[in-house]
PDB file of N, CA and C in Angstrom:
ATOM      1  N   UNK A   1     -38.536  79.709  10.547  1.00  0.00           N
ATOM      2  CA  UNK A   1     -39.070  79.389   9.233  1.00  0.00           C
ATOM      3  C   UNK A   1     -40.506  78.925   9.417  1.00  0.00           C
ATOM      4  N   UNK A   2     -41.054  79.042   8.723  1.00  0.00           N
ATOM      5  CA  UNK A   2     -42.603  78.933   8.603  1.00  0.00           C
ATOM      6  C   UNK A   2     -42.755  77.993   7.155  1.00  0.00           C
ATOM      7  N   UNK A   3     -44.092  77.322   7.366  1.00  0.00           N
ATOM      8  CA  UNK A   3     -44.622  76.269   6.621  1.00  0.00           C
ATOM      9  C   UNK A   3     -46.050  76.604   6.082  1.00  0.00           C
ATOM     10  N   UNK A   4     -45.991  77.122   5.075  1.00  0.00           N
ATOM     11  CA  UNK A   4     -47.620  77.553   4.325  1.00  0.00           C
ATOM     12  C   UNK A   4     -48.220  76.412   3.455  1.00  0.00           C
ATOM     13  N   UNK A   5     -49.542  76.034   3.215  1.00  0.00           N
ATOM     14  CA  UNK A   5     -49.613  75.387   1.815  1.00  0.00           C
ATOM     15  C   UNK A   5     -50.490  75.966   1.301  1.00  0.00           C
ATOM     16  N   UNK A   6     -50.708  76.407  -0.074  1.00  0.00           N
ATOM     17  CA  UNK A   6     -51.537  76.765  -0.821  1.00  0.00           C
ATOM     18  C   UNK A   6     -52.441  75.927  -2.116  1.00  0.00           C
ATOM     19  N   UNK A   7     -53.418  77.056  -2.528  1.00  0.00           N
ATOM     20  CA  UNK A   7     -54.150  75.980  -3.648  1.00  0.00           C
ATOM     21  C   UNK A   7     -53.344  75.314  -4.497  1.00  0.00           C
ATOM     22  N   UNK A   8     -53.601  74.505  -5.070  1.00  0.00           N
ATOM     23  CA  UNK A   8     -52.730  73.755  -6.425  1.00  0.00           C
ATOM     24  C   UNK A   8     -53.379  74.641  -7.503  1.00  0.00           C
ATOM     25  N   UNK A   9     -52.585  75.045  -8.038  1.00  0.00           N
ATOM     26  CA  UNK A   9     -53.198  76.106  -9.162  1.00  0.00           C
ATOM     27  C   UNK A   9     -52.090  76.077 -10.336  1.00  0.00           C
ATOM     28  N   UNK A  10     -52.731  76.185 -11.580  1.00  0.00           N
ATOM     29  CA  UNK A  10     -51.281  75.812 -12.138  1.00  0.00           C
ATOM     30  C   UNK A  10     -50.256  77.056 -12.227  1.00  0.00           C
ATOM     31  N   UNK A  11     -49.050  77.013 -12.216  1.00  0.00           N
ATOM     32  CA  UNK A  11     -47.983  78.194 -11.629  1.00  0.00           C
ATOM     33  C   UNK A  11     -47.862  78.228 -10.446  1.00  0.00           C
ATOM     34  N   UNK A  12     -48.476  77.601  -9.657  1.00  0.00           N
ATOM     35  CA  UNK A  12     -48.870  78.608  -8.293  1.00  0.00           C
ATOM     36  C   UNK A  12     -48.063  77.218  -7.712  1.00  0.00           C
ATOM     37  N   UNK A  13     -47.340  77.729  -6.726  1.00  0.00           N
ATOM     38  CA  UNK A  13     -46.456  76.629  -5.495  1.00  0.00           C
ATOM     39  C   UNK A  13     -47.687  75.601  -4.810  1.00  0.00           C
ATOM     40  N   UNK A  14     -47.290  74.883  -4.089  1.00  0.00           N
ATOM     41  CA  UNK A  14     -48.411  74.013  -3.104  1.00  0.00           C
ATOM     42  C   UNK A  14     -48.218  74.450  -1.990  1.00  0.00           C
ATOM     43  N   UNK A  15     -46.595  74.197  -1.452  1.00  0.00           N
ATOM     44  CA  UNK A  15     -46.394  74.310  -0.251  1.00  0.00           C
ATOM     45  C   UNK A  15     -45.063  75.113  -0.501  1.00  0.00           C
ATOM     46  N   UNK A  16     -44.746  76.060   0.431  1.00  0.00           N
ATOM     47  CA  UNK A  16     -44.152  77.068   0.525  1.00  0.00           C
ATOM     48  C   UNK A  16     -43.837  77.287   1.775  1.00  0.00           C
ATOM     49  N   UNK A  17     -42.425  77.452   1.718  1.00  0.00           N
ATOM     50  CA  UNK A  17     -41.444  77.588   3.611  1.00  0.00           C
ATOM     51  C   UNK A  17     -41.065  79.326   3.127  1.00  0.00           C
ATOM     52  N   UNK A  18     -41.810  79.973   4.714  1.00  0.00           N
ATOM     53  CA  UNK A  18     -41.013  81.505   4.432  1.00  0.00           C
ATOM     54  C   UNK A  18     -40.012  81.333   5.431  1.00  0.00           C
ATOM     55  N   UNK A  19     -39.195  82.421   5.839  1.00  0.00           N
ATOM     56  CA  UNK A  19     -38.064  82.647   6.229  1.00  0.00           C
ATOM     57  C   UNK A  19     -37.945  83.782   6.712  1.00  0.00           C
ATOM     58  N   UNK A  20     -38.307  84.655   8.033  1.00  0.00           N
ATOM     59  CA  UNK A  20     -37.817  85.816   8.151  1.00  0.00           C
ATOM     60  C   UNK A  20     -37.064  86.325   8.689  1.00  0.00           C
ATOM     61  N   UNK A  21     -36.002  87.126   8.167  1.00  0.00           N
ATOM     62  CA  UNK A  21     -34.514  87.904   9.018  1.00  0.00           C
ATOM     63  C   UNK A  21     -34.413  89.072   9.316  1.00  0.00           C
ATOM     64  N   UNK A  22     -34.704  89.540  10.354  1.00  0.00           N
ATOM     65  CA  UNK A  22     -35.000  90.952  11.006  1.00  0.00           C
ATOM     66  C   UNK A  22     -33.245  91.991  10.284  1.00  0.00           C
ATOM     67  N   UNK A  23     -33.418  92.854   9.649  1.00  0.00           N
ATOM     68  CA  UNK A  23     -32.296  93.630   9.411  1.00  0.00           C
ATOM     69  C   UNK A  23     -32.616  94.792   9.901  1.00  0.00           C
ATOM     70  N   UNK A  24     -32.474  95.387  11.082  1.00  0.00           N
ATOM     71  CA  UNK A  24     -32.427  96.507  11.222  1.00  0.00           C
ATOM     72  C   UNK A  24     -34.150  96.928  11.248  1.00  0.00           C
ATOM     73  N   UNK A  25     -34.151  97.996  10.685  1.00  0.00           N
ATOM     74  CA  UNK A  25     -35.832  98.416  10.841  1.00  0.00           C
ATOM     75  C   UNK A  25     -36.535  97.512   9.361  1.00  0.00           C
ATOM     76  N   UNK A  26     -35.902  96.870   8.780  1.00  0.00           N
ATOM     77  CA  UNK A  26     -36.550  96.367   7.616  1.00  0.00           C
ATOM     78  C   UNK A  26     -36.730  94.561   8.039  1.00  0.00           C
ATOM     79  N   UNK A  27     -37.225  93.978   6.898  1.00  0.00           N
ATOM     80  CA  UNK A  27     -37.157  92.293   7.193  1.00  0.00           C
ATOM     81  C   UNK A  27     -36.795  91.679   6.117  1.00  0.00           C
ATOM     82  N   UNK A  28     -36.025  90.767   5.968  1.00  0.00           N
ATOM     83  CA  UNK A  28     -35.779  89.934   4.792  1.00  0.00           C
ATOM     84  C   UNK A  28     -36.452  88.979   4.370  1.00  0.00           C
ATOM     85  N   UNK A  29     -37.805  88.888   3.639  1.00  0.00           N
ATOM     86  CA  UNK A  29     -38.591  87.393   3.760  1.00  0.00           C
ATOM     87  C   UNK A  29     -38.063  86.914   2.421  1.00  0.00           C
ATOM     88  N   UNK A  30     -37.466  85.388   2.798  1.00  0.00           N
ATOM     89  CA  UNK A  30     -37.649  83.885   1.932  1.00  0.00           C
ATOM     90  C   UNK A  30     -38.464  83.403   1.793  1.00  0.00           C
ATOM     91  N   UNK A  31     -39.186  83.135   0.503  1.00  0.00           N
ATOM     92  CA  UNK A  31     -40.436  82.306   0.161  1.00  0.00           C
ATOM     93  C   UNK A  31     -39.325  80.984  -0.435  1.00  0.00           C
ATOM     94  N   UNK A  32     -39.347  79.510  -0.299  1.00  0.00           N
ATOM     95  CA  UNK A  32     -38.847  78.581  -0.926  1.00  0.00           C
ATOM     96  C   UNK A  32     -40.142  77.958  -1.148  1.00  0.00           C
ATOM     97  N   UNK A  33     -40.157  77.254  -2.509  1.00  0.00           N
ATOM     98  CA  UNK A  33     -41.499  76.211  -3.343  1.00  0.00           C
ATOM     99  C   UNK A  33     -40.298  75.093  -2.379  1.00  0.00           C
ATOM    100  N   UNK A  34     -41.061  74.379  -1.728  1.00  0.00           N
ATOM    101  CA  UNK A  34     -40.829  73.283  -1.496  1.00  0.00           C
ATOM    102  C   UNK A  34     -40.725  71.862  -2.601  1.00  0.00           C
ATOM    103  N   UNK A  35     -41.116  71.875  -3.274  1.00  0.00           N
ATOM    104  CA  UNK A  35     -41.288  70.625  -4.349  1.00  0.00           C
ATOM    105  C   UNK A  35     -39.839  71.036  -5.492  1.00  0.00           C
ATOM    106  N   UNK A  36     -39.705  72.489  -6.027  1.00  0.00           N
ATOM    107  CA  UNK A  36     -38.470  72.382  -6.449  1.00  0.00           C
ATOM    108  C   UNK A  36     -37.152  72.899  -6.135  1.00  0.00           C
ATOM    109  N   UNK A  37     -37.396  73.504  -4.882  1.00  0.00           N
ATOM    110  CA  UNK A  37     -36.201  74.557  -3.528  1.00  0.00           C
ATOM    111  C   UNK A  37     -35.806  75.591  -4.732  1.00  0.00           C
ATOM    112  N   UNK A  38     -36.872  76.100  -5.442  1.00  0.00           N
ATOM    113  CA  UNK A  38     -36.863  77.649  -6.072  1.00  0.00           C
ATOM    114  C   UNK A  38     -37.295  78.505  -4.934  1.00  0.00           C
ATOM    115  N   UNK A  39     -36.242  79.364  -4.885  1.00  0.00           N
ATOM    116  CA  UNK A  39     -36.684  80.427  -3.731  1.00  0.00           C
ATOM    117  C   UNK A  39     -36.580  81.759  -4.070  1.00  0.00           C
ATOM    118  N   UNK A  40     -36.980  82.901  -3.377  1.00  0.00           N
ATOM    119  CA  UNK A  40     -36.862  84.219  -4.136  1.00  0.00           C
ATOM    120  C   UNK A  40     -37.183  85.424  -2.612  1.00  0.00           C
ATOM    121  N   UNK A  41     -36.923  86.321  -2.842  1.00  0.00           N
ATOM    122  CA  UNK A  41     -36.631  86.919  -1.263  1.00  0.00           C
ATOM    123  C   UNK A  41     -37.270  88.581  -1.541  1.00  0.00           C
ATOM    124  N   UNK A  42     -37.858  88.606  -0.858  1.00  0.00           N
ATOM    125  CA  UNK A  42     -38.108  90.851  -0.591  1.00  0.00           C
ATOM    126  C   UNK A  42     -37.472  91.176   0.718  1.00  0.00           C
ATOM    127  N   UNK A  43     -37.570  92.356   0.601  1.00  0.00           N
ATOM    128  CA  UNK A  43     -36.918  93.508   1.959  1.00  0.00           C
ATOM    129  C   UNK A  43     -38.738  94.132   1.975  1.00  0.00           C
ATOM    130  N   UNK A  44     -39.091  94.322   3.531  1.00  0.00           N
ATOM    131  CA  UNK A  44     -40.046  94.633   3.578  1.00  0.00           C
ATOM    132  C   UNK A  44     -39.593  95.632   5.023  1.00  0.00           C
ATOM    133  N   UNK A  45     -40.762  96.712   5.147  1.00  0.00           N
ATOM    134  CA  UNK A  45     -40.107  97.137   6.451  1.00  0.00           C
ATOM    135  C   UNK A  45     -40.933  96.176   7.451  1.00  0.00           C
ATOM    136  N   UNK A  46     -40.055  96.613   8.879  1.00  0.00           N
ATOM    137  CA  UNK A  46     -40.318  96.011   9.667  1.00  0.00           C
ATOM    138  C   UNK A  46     -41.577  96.057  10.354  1.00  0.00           C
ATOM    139  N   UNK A  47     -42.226  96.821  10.008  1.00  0.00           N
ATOM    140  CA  UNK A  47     -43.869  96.830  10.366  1.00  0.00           C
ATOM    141  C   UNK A  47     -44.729  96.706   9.694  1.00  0.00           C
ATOM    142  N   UNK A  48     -44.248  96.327   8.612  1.00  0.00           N
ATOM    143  CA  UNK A  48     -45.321  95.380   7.617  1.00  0.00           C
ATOM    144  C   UNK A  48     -45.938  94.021   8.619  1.00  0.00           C
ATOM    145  N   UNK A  49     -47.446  93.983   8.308  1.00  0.00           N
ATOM    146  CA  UNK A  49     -47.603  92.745   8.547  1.00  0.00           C
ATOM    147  C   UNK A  49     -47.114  91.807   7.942  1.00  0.00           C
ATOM    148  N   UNK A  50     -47.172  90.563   8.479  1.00  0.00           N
ATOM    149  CA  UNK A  50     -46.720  89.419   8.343  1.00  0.00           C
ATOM    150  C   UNK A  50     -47.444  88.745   7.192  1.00  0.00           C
ATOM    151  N   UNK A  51     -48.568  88.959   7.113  1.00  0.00           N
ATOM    152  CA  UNK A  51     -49.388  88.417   6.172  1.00  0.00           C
ATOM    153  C   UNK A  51     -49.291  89.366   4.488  1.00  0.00           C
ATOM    154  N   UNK A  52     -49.078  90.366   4.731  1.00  0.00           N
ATOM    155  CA  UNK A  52     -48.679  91.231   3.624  1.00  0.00           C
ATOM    156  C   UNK A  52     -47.233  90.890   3.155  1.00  0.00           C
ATOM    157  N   UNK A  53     -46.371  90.915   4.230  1.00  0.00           N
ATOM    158  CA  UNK A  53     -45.065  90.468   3.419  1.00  0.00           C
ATOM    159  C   UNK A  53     -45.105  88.983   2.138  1.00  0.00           C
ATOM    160  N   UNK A  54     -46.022  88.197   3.057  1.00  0.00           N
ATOM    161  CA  UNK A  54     -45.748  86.250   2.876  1.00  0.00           C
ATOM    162  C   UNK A  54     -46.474  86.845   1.474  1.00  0.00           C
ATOM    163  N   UNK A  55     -47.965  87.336   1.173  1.00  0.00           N
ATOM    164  CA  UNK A  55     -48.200  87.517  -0.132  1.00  0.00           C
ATOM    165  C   UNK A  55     -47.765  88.238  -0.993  1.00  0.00           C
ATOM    166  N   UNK A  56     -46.521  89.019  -0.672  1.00  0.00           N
ATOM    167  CA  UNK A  56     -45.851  89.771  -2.059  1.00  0.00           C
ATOM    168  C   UNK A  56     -44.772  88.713  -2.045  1.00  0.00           C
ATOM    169  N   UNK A  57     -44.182  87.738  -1.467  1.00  0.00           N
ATOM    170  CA  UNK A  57     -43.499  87.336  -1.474  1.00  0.00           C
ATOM    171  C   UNK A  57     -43.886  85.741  -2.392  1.00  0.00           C
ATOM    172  N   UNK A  58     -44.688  85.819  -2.051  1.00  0.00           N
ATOM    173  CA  UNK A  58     -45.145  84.477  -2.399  1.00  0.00           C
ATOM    174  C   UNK A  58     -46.076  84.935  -4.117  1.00  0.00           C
ATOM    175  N   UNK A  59     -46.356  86.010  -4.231  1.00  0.00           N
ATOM    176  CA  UNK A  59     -46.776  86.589  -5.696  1.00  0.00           C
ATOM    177  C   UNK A  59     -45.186  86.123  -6.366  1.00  0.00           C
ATOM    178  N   UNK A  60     -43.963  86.706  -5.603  1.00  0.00           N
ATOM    179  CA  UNK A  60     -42.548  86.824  -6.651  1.00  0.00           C
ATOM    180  C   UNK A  60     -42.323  85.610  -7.146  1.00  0.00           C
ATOM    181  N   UNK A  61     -42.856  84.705  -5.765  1.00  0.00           N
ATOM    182  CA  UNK A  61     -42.660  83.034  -6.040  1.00  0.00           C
ATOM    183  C   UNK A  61     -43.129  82.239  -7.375  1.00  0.00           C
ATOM    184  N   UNK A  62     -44.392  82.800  -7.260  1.00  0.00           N
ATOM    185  CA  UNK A  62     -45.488  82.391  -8.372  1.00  0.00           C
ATOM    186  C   UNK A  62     -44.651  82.843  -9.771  1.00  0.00           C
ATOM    187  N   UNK A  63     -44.387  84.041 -10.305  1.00  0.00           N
ATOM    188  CA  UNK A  63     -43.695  84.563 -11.289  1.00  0.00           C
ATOM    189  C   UNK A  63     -42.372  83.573 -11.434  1.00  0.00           C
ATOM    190  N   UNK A  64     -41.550  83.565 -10.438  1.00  0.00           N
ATOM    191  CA  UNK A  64     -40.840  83.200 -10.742  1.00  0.00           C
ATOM    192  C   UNK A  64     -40.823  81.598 -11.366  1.00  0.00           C
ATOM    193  N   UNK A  65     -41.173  80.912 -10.821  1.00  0.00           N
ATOM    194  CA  UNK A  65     -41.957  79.976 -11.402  1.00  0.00           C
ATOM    195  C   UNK A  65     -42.847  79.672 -12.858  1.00  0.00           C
ATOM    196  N   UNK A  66     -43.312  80.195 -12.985  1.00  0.00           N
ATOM    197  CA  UNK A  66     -44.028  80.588 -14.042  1.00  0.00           C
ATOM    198  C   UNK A  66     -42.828  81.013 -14.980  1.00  0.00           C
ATOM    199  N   UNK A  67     -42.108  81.877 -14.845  1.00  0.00           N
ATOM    200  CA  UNK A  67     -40.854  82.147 -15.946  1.00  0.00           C
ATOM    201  C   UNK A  67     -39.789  80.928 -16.036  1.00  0.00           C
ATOM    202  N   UNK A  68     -39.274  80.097 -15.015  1.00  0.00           N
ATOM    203  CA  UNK A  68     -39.358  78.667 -15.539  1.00  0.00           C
ATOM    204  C   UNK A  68     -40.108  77.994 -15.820  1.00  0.00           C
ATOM    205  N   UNK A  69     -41.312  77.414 -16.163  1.00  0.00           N
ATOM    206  CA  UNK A  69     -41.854  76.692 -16.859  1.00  0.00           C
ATOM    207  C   UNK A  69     -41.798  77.616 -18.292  1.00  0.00           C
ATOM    208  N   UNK A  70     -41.587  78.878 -18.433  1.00  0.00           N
ATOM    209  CA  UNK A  70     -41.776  78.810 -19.618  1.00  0.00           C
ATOM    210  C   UNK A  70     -40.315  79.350 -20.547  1.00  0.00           C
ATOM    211  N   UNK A  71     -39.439  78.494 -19.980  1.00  0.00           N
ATOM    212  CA  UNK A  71     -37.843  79.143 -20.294  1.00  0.00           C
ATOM    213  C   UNK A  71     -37.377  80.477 -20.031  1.00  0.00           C
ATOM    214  N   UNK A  72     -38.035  81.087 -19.821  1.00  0.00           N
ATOM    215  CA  UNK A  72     -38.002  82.701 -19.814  1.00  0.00           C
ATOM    216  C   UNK A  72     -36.163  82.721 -18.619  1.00  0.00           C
TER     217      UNK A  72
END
């Protein structure tokens, strides 16, 4: 597991734990918001960079987020 922090932005997480689980030729990344353990997950292949996975992953984070704060 890995430990990111990002800008304070509003929607946007602070600090963020990824998670990655090798499946086969693909990867499973966990983004969790640390402050409310909202988490949300992609399948990426396995030769995606690392840094490409954490930011689509961490985009789903943001949304998701954002659709709770606004009941959605």
């Amino acid at each position: 597991m890995r430990n990111q922090e990002h800008q304070a932005m509003a929607g946007h997480p602070v600090e963020v734990y990824f998670e990655f689980v090798p499946l086969g030729r693909q990867v499973k990344v966990v983004a969790i918001d640390a402050a409310s353990g909202v988490e949300v997950s992609i399948v990426a292949p396995a030769g995606a960079s690392q840094r490409d996975m954490e930011t689509i992953a961490l985009r789903k984070l943001t949304k998701r987020l954002t659709d709770l704060a606004e009941g959605a």
